[in-house]
C-alpha atoms as a PDB file:
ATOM      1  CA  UNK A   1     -72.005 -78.188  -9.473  1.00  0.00           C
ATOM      2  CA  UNK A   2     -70.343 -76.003  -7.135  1.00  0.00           C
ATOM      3  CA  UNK A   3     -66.786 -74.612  -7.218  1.00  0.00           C
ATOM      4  CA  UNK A   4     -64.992 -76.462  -4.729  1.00  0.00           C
ATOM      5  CA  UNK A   5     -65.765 -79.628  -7.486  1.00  0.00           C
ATOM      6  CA  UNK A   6     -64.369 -77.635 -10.675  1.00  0.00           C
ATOM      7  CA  UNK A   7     -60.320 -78.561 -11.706  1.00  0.00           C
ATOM      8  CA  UNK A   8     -58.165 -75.794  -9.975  1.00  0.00           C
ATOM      9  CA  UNK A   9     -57.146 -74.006 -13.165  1.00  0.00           C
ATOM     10  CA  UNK A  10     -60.574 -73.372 -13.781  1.00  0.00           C
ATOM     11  CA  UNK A  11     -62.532 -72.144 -10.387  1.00  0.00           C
ATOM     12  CA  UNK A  12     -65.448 -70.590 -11.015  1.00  0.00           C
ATOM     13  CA  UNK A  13     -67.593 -67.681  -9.440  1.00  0.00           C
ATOM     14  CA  UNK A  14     -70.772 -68.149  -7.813  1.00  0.00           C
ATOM     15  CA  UNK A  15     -73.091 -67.418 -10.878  1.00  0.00           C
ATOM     16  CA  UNK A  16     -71.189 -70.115 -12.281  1.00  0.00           C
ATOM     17  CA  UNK A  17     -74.619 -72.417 -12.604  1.00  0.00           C
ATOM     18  CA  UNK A  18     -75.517 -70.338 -15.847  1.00  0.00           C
ATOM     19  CA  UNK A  19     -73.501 -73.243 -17.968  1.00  0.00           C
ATOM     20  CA  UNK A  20     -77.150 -75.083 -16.995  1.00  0.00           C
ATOM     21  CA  UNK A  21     -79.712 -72.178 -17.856  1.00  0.00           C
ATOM     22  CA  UNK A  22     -81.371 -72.982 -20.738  1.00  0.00           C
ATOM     23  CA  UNK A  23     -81.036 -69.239 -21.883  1.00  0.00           C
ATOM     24  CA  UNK A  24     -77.283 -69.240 -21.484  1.00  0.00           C
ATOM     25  CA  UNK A  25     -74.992 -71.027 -23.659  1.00  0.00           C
ATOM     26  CA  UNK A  26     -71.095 -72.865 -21.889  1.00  0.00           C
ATOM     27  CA  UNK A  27     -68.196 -73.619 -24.268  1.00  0.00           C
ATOM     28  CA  UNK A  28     -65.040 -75.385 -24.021  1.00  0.00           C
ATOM     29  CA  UNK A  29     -62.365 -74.819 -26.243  1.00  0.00           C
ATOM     30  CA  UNK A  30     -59.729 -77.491 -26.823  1.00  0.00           C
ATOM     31  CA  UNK A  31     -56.791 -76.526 -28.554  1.00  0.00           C
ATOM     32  CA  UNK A  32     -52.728 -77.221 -27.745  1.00  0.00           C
ATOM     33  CA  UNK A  33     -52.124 -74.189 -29.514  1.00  0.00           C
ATOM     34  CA  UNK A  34     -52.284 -71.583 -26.752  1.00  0.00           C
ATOM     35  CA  UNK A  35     -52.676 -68.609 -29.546  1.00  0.00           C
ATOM     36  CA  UNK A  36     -55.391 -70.221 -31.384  1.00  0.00           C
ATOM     37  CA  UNK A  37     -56.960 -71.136 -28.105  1.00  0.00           C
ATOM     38  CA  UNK A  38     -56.553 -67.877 -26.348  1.00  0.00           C
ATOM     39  CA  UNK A  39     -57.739 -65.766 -29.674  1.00  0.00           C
ATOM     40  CA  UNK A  40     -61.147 -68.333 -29.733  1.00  0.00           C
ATOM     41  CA  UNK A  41     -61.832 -68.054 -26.161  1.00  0.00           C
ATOM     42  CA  UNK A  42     -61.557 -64.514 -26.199  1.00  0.00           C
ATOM     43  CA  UNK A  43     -63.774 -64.297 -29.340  1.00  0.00           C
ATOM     44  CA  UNK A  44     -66.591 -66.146 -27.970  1.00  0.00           C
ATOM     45  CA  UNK A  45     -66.798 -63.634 -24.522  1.00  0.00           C
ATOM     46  CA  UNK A  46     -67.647 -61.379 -26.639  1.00  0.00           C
ATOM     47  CA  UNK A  47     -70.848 -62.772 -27.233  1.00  0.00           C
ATOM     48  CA  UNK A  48     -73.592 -61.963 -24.974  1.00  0.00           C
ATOM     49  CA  UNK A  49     -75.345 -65.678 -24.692  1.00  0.00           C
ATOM     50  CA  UNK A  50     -71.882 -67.488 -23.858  1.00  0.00           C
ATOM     51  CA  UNK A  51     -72.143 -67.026 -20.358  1.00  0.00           C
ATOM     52  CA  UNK A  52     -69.097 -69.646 -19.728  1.00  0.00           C
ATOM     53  CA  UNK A  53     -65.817 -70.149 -21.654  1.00  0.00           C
ATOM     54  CA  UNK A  54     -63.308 -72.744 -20.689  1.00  0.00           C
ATOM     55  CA  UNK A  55     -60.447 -73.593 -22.569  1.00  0.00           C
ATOM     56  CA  UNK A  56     -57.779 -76.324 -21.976  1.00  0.00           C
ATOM     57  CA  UNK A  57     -54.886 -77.397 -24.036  1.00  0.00           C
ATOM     58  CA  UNK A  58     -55.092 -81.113 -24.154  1.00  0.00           C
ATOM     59  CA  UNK A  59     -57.935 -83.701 -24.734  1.00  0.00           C
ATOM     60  CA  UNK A  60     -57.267 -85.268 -21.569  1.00  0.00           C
ATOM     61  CA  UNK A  61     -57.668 -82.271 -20.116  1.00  0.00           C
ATOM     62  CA  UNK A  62     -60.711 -81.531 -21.979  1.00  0.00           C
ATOM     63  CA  UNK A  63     -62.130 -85.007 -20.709  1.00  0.00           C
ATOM     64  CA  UNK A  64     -61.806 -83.865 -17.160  1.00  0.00           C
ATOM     65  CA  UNK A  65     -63.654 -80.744 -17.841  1.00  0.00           C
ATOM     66  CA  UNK A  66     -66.416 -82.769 -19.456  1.00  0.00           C
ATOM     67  CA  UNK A  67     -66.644 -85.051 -16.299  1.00  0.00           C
ATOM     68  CA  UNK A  68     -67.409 -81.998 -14.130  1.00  0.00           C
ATOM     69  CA  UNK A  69     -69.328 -79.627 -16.597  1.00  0.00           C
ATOM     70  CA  UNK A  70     -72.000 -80.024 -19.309  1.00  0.00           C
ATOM     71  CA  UNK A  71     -70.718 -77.897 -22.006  1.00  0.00           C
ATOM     72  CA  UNK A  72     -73.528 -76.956 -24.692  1.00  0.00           C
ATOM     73  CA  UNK A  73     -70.716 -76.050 -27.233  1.00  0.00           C
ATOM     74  CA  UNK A  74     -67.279 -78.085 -27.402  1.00  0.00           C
ATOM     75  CA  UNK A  75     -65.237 -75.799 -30.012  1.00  0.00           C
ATOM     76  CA  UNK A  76     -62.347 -78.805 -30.924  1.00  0.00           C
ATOM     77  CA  UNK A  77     -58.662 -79.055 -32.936  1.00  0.00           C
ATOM     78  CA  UNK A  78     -58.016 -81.914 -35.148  1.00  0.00           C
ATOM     79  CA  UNK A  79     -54.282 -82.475 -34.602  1.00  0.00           C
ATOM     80  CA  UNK A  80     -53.374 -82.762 -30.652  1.00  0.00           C
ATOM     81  CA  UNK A  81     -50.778 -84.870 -29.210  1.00  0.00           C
ATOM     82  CA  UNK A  82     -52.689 -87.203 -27.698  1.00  0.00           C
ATOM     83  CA  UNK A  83     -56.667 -88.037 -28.394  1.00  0.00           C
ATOM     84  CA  UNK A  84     -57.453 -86.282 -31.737  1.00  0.00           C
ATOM     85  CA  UNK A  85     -60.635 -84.131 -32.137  1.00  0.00           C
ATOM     86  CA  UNK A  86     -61.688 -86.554 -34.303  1.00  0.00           C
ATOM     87  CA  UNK A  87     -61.518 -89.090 -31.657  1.00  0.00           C
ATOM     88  CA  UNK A  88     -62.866 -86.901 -28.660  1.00  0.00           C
ATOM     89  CA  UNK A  89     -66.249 -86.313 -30.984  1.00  0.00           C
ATOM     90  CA  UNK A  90     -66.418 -89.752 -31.183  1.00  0.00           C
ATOM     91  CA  UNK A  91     -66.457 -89.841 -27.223  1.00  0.00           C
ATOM     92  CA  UNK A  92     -68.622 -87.006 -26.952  1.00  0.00           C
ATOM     93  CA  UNK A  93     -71.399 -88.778 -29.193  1.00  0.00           C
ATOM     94  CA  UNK A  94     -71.775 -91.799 -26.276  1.00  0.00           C
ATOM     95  CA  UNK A  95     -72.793 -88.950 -23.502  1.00  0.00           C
ATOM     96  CA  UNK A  96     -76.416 -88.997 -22.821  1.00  0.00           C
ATOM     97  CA  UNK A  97     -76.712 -85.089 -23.508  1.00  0.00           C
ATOM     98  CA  UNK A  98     -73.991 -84.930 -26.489  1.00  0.00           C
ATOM     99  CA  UNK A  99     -72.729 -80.928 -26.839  1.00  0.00           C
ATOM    100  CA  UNK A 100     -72.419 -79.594 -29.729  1.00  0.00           C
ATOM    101  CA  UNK A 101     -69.566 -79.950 -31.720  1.00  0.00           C
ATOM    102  CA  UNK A 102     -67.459 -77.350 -33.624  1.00  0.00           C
ATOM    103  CA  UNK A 103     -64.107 -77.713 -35.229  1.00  0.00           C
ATOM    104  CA  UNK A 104     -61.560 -75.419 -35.537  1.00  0.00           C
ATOM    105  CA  UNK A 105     -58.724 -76.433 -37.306  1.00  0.00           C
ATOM    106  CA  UNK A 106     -55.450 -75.363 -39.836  1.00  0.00           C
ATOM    107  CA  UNK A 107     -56.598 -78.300 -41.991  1.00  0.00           C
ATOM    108  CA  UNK A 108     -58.885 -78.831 -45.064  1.00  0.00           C
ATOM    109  CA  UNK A 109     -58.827 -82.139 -45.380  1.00  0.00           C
ATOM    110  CA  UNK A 110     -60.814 -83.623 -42.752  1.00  0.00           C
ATOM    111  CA  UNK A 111     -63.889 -82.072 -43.035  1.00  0.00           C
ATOM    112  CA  UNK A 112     -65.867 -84.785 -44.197  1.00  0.00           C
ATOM    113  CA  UNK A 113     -64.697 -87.258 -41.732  1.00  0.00           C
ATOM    114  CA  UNK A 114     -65.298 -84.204 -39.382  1.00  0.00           C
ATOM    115  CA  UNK A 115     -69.435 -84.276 -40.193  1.00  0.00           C
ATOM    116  CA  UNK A 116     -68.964 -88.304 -40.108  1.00  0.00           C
ATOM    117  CA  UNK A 117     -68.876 -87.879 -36.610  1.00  0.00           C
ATOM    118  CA  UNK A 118     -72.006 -85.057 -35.916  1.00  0.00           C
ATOM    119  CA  UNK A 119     -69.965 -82.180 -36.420  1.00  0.00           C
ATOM    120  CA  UNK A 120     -72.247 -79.192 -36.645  1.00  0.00           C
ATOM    121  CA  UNK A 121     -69.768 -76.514 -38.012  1.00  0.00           C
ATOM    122  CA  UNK A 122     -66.424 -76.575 -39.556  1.00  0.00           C
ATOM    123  CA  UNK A 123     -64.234 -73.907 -39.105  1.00  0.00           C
ATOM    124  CA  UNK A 124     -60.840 -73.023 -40.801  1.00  0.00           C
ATOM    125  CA  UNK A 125     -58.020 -71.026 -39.043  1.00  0.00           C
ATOM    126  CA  UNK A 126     -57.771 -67.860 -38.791  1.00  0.00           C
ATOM    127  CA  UNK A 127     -61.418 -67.115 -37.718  1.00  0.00           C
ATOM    128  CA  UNK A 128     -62.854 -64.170 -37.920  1.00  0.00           C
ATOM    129  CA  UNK A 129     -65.715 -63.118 -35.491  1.00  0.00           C
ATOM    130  CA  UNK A 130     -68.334 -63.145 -38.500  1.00  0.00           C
ATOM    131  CA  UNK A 131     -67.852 -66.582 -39.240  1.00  0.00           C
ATOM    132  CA  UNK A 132     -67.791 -67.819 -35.377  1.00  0.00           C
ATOM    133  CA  UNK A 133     -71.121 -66.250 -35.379  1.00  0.00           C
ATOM    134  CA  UNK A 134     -72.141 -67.601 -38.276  1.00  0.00           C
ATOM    135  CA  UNK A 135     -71.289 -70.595 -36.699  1.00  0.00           C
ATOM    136  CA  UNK A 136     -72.770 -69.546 -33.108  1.00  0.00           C
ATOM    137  CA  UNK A 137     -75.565 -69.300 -35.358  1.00  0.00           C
ATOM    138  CA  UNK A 138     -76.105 -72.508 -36.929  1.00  0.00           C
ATOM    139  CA  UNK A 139     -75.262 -74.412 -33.484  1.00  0.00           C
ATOM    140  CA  UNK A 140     -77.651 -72.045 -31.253  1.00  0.00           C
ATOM    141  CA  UNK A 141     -79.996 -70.174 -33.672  1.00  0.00           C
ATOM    142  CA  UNK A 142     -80.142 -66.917 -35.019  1.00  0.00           C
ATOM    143  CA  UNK A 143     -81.744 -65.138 -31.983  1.00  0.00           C
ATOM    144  CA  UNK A 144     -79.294 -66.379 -29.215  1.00  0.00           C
ATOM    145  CA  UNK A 145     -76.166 -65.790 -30.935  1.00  0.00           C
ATOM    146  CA  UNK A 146     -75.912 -61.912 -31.147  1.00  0.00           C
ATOM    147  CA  UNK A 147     -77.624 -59.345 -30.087  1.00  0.00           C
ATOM    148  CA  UNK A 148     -81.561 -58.175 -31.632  1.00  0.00           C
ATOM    149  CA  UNK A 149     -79.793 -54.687 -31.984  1.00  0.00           C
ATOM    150  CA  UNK A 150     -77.827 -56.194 -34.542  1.00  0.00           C
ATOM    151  CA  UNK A 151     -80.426 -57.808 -36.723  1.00  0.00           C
ATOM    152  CA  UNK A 152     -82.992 -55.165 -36.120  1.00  0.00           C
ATOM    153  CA  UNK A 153     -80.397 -52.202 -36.820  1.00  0.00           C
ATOM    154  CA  UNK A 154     -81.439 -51.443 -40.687  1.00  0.00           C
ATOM    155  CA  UNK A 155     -78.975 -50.912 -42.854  1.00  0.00           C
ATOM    156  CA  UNK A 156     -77.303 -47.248 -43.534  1.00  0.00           C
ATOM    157  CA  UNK A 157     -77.907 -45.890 -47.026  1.00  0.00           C
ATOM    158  CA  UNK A 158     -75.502 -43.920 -48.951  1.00  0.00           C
ATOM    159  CA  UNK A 159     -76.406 -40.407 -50.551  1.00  0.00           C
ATOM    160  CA  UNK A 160     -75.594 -39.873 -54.363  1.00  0.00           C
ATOM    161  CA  UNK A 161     -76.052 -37.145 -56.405  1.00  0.00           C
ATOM    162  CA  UNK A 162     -78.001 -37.601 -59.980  1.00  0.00           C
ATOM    163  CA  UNK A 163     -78.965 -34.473 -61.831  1.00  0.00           C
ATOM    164  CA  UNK A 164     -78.791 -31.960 -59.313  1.00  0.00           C
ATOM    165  CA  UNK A 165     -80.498 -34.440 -56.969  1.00  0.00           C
ATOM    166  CA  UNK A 166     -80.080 -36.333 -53.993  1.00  0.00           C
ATOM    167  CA  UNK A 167     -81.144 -40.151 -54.027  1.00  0.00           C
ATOM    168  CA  UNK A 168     -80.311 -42.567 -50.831  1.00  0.00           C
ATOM    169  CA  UNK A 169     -78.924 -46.223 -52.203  1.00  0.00           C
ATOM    170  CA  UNK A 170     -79.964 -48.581 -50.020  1.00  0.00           C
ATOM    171  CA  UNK A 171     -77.616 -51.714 -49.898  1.00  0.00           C
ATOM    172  CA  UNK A 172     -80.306 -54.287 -51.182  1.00  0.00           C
ATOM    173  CA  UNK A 173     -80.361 -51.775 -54.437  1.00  0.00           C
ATOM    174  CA  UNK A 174     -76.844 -52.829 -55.275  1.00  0.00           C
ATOM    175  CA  UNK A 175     -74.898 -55.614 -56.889  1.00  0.00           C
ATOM    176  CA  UNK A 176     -71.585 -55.043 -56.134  1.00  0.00           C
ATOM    177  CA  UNK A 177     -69.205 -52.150 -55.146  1.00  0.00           C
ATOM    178  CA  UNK A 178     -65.733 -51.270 -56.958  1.00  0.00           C
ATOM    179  CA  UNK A 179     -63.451 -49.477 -55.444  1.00  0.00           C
ATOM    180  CA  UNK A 180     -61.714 -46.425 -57.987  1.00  0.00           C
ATOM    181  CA  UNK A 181     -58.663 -44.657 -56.454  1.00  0.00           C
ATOM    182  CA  UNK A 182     -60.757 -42.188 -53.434  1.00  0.00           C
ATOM    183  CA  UNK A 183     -64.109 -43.244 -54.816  1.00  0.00           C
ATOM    184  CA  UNK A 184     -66.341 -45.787 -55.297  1.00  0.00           C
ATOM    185  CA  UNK A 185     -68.804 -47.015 -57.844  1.00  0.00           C
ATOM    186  CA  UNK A 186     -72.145 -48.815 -56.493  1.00  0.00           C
ATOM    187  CA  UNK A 187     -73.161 -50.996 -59.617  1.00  0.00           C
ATOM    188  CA  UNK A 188     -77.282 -51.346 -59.155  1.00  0.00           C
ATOM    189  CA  UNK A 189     -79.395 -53.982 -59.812  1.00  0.00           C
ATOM    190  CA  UNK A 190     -81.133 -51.846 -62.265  1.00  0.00           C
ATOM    191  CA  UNK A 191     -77.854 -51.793 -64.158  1.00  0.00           C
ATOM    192  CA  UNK A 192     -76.445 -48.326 -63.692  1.00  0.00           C
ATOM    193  CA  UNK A 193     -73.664 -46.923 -61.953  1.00  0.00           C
ATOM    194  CA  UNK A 194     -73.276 -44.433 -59.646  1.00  0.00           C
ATOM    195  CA  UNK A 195     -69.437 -43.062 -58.862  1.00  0.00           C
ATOM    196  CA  UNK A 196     -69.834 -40.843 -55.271  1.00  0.00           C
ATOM    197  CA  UNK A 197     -66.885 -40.068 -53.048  1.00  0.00           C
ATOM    198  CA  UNK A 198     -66.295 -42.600 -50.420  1.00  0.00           C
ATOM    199  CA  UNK A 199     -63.548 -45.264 -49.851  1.00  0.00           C
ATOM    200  CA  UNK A 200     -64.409 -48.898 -49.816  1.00  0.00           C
ATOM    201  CA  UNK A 201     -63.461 -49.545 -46.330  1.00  0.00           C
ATOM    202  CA  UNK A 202     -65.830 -47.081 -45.238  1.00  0.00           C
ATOM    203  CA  UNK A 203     -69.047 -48.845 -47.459  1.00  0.00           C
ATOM    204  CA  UNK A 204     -67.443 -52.209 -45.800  1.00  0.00           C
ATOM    205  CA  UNK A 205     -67.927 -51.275 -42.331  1.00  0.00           C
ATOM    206  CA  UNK A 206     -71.505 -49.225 -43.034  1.00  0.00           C
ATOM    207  CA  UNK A 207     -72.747 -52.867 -44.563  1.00  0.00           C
ATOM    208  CA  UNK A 208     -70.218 -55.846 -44.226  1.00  0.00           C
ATOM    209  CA  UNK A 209     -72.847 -56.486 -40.805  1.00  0.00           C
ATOM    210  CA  UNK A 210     -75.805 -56.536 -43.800  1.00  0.00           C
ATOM    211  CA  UNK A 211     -74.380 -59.344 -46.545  1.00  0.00           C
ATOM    212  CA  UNK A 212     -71.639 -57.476 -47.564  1.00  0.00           C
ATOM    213  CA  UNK A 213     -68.436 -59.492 -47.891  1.00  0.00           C
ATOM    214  CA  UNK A 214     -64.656 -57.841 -49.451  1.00  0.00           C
ATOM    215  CA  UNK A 215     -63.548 -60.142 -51.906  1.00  0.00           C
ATOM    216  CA  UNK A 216     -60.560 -58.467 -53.207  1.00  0.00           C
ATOM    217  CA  UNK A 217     -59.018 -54.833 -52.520  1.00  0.00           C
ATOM    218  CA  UNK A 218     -61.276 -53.603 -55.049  1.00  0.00           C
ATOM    219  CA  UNK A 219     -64.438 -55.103 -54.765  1.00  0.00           C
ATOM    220  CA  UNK A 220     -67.495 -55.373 -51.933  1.00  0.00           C
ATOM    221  CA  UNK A 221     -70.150 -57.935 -52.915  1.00  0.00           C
ATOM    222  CA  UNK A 222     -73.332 -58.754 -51.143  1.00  0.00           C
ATOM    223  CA  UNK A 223     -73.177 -62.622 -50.367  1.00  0.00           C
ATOM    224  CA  UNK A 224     -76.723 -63.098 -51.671  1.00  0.00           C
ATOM    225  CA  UNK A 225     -75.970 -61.971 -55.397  1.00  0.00           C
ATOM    226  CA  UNK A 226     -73.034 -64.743 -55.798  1.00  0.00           C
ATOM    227  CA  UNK A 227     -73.746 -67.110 -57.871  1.00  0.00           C
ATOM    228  CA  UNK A 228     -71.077 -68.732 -58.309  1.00  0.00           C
ATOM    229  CA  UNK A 229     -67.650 -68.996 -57.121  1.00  0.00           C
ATOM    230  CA  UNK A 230     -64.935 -70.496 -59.907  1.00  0.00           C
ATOM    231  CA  UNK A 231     -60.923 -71.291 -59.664  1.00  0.00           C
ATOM    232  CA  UNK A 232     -59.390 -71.705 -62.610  1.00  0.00           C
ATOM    233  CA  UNK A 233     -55.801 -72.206 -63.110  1.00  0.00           C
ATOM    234  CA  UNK A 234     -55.090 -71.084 -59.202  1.00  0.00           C
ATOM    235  CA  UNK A 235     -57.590 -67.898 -59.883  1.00  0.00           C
ATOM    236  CA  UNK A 236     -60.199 -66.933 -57.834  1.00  0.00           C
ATOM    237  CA  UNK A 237     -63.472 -65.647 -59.100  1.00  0.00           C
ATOM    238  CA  UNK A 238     -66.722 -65.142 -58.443  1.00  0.00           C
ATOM    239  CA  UNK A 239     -70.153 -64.443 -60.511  1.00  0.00           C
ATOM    240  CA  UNK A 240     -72.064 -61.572 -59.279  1.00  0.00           C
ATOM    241  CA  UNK A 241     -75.178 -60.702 -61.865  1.00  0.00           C
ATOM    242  CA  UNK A 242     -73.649 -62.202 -64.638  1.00  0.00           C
ATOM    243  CA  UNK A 243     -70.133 -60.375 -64.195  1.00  0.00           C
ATOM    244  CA  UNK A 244     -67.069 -62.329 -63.374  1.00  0.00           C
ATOM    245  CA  UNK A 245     -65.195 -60.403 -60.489  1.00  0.00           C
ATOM    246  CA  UNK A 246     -61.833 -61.291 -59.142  1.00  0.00           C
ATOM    247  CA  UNK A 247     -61.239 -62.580 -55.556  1.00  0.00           C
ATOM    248  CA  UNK A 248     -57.751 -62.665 -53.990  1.00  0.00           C
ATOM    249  CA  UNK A 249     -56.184 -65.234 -52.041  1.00  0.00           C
ATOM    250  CA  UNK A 250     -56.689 -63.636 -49.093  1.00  0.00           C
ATOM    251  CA  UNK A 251     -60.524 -63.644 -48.927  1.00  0.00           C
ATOM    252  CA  UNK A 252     -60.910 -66.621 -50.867  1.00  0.00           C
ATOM    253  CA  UNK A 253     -61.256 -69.237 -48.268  1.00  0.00           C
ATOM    254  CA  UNK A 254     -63.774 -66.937 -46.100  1.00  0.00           C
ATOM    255  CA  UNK A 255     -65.898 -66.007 -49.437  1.00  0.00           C
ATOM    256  CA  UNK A 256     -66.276 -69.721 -50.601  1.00  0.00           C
ATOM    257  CA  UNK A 257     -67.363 -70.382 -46.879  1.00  0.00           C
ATOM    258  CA  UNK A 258     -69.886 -67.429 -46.686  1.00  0.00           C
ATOM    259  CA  UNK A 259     -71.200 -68.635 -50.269  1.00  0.00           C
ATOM    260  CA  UNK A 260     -71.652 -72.480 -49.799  1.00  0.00           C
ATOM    261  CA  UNK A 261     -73.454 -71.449 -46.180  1.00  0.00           C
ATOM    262  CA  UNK A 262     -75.891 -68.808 -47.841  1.00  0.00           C
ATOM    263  CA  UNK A 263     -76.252 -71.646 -50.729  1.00  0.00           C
ATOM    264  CA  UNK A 264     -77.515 -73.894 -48.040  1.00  0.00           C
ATOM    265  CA  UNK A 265     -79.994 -71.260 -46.956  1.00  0.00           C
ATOM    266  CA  UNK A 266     -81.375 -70.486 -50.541  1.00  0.00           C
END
C-alpha cells in the first residue's frame, strides 16, 4: 500500500510497509474521546515492536482505515456515537485475516459480551503502561512486546543489616513490604522481618518491573504471593501468606486485574 492510497489525515512515510512485516506489529486505536485516544496512542509508541499507530475518533472512520490497512492490533471503545465496539468486533471477525481485538473502555459491564465476540484483552480506563503491556503481551507474546533488556535485567536487591552484618534481600525472598513513616519493613518468606531505611516508593520503582504491585499507601506486594483478593462490605483486601492486607480504592481495580491474569498463568 503506498501513501498516495492512505486517508489524508493519516499519510504515511515511506517505511510505512512495516504494518506488513511479520516482526513489526500496526495498531489502530478507535476512540471519540480525543484524551483517551491521544493518551493510548501515545502509550503504545512507546513500545519498540509497534512500528505503526493510527488512531481515529469514529467507527466509520475506523472502517475506512481498515479498508486501506491491515492492522494486527485494533485497540476499540464500547460507547461511540455511531457503530459500537461491540458491533465493529463483530465486523472485524468476517475479515479473512481478523486483527486482534482489544478493548478499552470506562465500563465494567460489558466484558463478557466483550470476549463473546473474540476479544483478546479487556482493558479498563485509566490504563497504565504495565497493564497495556500486559496486554501487548497476551495479544503478541512475551518476547515482542518489550524489550529482552527488560526481562533479562535481574532484579536489584536491597542491603540490610543483621548483627553487625550485611545480607542482600533479593525480591523473590519477600512476601510483602510495609511501609513505616521513612522506613520500610520487608516481611520474608521465612517469616522474619527486617526494618532498613528506605521509602516505599523507592522499593516500588527498584521492583514494581519484577511482580511487585502497590496496593495501598502502605503496602508493596509481589503479584505471585496473592492468594486471594476479598471485598467485604465495600473493603478491599487481599491475602498475602496467610495475612489479610488492606487495598485502597485506588489500586483496587488494577490489583484484581494483575491477580485474576497471574491466576490464569498459575
Amino acid at each position: 500500500m503506498t501513501a498516495a492510497h492512505a486517508p489524508a489525515d493519516t499519510m504515511l512515510s515511506p517505511d510505512a510497509g512495516t504494518a506488513q512485516d511479520p516482526a513489526r506489529t500496526s495498531a489502530l486505536v478507535v476512540d471519540d474521546e480525543a484524551p483517551a485516544r491521544d493518551e493510548l496512542a501515545y502509550l503504545l509508541r512507546t513500545f519498540p515492536d509497534v512500528s505503526l499507530v493510527h488512531a481515529v475518533g469514529s467507527s466509520s472512520e475506523a472502517i475506512r482505515h481498515l479498508q486501506h490497512y491491515q492492522y494486527d492490533l485494533v485497540f476499540l471503545d464500547v460507547r461511540m456515537p455511531d457503530l459500537d465496539g461491540l458491533e465493529v468486533a463483530r465486523l472485524l471477525q468476517q475479515f479473512a485475516v481478523p486483527p486482534v481485538v482489544i478493548f478499552v473502555t470506562a465500563y465494567e459491564e460489558y466484558a463478557v459480551r466483550a470476549f463473546d465476540v473474540q476479544a483478546r484483552d479487556y482493558l479498563l480506563k485509566p490504563i497504565s503502561r504495565a497493564r497495556l503491556e500486559r496486554a501487548l503481551q497476551r495479544a503478541l507474546g512475551p518476547d515482542r512486546a518489550h524489550p529482552k533488556a527488560w526481562t533479562e535485567k535481574p532484579a536489584p536487591a536491597i542491603p540490610v543489616e543483621v548483627a553487625g552484618r550485611t545480607r542482600m534481600i533479593e525480591c523473590r525472598q519477600v512476601s510483602w513490604v510495609e511501609a513505616v513513616g521513612d522506613y520500610v519493613r520487608l516481611h520474608l518468606t521465612d517469616g522474619s522481618a527486617h526494618l532498613i531505611r528506605m521509602p516505599i516508593s523507592h522499593v516500588e520503582e527498584r521492583w514494581s518491573p519484577h511482580g511487585f504491585v502497590r496496593i495501598h499507601r502502605g503496602y508493596l506486594v509481589p503479584i505471585r504471593a496473592i492468594t486471594e483478593f476479598a471485598v467485604v462490605g465495600g473493603n478491599h483486601t487481599v491475602t498475602v501468606s496467610g495475612r489479610v492486607l488492606p487495598v485502597s480504592r485506588r489500586h483496587a481495580r488494577d490489583v484484581r486485574e494483575r491477580f485474576l491474569h497471574a491466576a490464569d498463568g498459575r
